[in-house]
C-alpha atoms as a PDB file:
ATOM      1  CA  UNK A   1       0.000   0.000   0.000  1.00  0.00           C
ATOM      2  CA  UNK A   2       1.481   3.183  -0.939  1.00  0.00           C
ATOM      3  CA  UNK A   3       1.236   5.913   2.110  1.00  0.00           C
ATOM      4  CA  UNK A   4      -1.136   9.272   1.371  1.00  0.00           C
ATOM      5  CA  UNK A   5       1.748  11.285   1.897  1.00  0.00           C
ATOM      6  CA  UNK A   6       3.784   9.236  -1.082  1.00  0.00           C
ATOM      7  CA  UNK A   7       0.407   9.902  -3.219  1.00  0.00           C
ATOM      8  CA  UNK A   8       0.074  13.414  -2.743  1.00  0.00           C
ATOM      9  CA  UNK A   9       3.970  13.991  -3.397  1.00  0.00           C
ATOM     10  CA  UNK A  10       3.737  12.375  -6.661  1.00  0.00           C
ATOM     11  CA  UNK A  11       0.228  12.839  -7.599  1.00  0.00           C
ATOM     12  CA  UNK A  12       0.318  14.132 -11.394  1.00  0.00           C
ATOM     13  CA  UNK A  13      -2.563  16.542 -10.653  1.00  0.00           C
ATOM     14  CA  UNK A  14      -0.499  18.736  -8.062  1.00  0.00           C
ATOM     15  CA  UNK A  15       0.085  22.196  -8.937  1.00  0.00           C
ATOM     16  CA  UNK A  16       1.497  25.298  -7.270  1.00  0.00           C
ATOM     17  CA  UNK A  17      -1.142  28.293  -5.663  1.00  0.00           C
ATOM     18  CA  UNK A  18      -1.080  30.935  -8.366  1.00  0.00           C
ATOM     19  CA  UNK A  19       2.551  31.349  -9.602  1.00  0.00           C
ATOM     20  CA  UNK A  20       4.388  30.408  -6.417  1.00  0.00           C
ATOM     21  CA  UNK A  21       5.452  26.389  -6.697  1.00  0.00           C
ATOM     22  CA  UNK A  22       6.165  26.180  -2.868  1.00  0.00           C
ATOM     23  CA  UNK A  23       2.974  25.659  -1.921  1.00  0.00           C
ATOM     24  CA  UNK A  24       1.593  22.443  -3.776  1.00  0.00           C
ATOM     25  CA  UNK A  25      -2.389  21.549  -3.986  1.00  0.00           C
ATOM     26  CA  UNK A  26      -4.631  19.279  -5.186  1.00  0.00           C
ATOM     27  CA  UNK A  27      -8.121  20.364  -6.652  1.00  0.00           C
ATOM     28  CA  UNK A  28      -9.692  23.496  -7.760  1.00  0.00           C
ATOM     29  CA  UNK A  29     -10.233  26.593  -4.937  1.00  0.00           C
ATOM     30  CA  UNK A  30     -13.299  28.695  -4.833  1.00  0.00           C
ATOM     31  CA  UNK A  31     -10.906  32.195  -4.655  1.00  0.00           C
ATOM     32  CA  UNK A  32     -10.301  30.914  -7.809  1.00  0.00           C
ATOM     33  CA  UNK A  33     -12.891  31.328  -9.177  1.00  0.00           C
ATOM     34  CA  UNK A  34     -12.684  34.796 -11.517  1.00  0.00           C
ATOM     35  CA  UNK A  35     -15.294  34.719 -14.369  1.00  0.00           C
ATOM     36  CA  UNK A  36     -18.387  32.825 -15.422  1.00  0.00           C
ATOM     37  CA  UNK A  37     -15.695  30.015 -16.918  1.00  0.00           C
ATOM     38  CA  UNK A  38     -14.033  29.611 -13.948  1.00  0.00           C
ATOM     39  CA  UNK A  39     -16.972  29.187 -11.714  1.00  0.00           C
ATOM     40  CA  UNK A  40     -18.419  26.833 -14.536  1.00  0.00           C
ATOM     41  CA  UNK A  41     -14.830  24.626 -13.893  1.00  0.00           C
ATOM     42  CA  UNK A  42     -14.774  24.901  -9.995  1.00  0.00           C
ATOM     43  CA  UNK A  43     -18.346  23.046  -9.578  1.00  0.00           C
ATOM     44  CA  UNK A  44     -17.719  20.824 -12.991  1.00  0.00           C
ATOM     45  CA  UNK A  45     -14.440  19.238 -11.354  1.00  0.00           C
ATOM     46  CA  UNK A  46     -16.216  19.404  -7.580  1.00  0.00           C
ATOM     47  CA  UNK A  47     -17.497  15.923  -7.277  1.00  0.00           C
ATOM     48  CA  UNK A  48     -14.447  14.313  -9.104  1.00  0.00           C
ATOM     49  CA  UNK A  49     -12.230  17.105  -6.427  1.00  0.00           C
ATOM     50  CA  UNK A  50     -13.877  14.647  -3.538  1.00  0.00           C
ATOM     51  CA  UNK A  51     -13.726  11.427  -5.039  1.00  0.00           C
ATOM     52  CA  UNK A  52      -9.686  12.307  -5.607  1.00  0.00           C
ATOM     53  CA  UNK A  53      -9.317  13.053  -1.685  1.00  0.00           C
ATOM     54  CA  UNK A  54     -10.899   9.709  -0.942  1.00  0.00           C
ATOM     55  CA  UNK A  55      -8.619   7.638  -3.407  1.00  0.00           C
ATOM     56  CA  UNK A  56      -5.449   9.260  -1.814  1.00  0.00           C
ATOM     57  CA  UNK A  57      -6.268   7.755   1.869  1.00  0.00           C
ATOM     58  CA  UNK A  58      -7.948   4.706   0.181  1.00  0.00           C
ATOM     59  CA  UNK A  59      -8.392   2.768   2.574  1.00  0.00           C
ATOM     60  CA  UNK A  60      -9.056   4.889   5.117  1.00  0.00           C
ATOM     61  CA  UNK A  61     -11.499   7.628   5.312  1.00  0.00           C
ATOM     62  CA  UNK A  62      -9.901  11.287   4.175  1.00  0.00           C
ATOM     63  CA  UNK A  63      -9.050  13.170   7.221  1.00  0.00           C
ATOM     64  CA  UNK A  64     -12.017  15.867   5.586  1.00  0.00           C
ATOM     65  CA  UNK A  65     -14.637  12.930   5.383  1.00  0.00           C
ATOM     66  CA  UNK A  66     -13.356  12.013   8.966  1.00  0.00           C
ATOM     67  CA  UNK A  67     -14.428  15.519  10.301  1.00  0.00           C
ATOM     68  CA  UNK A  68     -17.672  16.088   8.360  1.00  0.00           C
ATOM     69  CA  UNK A  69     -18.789  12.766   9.440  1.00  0.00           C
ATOM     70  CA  UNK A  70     -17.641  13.712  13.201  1.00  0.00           C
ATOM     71  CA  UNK A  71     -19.431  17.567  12.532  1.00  0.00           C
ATOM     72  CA  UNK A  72     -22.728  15.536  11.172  1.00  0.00           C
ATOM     73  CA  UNK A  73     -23.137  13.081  14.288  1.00  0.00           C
ATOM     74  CA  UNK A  74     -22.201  15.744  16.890  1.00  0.00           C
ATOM     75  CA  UNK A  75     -23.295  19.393  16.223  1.00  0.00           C
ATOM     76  CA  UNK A  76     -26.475  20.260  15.566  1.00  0.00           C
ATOM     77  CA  UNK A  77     -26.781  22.361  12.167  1.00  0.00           C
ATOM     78  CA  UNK A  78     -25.081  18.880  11.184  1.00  0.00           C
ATOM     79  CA  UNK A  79     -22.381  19.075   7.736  1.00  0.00           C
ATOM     80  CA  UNK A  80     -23.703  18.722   4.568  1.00  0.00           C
ATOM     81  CA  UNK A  81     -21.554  19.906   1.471  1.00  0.00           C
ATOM     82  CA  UNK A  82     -22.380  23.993   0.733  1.00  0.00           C
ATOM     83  CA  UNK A  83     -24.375  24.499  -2.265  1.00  0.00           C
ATOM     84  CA  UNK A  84     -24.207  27.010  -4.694  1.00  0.00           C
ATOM     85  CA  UNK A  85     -27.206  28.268  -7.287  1.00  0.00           C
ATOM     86  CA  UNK A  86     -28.073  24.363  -6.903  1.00  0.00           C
ATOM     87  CA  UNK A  87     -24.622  22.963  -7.448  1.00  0.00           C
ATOM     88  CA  UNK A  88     -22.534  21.030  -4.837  1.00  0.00           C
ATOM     89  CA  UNK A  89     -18.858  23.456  -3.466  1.00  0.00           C
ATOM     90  CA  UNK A  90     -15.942  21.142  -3.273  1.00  0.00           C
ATOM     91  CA  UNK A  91     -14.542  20.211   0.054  1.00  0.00           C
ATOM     92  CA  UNK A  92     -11.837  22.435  -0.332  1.00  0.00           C
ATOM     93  CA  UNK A  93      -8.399  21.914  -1.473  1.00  0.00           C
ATOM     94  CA  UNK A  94      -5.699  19.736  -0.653  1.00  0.00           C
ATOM     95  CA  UNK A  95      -2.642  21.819   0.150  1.00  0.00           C
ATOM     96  CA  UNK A  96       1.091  21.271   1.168  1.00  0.00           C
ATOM     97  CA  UNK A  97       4.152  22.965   1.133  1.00  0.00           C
ATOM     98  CA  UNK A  98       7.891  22.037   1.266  1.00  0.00           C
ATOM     99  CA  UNK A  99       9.680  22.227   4.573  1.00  0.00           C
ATOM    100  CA  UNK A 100      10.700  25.307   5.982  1.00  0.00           C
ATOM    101  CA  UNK A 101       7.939  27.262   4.184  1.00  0.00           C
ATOM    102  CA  UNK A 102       5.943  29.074   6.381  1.00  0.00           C
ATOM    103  CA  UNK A 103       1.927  29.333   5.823  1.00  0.00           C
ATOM    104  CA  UNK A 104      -0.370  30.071   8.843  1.00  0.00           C
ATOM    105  CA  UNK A 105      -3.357  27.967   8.925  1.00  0.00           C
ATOM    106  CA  UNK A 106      -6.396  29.761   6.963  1.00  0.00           C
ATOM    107  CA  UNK A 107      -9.513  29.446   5.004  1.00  0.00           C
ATOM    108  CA  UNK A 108     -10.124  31.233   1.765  1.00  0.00           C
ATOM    109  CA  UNK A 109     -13.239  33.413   1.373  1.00  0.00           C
ATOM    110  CA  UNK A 110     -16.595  31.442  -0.139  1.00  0.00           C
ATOM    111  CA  UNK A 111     -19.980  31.454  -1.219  1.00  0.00           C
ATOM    112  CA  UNK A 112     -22.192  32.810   1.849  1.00  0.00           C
ATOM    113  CA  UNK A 113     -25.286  30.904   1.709  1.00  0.00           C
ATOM    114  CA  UNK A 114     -28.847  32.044   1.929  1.00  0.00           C
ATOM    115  CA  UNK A 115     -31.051  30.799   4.757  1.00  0.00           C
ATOM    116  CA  UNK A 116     -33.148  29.364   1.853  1.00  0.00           C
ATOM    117  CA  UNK A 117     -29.960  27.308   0.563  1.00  0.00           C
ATOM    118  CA  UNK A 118     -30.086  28.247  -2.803  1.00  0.00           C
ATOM    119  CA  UNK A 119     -27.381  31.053  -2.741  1.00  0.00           C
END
């Protein structure tokens, strides 16, 4: 069995953020998102963004699967995936850096739903 870590290393769809090839991800991040095209790609590749998280820790359960399933069972709004306009947000992105490169912890501004869920 090859380890997650090995995966993600070598995995042929790792890129850099933007122009800087320090910091490595996997999948497709909302602040991406910059035109009509853009936002047509992040919720196209979405679904296939998840499925690729849960192949890398195959057999285990993706540390992000771990904690919606923990955030579903224990709070009370529960987890479920944010939707946009009707169409499923990915999980967010897989990212790593090279030692010694320094990157505080953060989340990247999203989609704010509506309290009808259709936002």
């Amino acid at each position: 069995m090859t380890s997650a870590h090995g995966q993600l290393v070598d995995h042929p769809d790792k890129g850099g953020l933007s122009k800087d090839t320090t910091f490595q991800r996997i999948g497709f991040a909302h602040s991406e998102i910059s035109d009509d095209a853009s936002r047509e790609r992040y919720h196209s590749e979405a679904r296939d963004n998840i499925q690729r998280m849960r192949d890398l820790f195959s057999p285990y359960a993706s540390p992000s699967d771990t904690l919606r399933l923990l955030l579903e069972e224990t709070w009370n709004p529960g987890a479920s995936l944010l939707s946009v306009e009707g169409r499923k947000a990915f999980i967010g992105i897989c990212r790593f850096q090279d030692q010694g490169v320094d990157l505080n912890p953060h989340t990247d501004p999203g989609t704010q739903p509506s309290l009808d869920g259709r936002t």
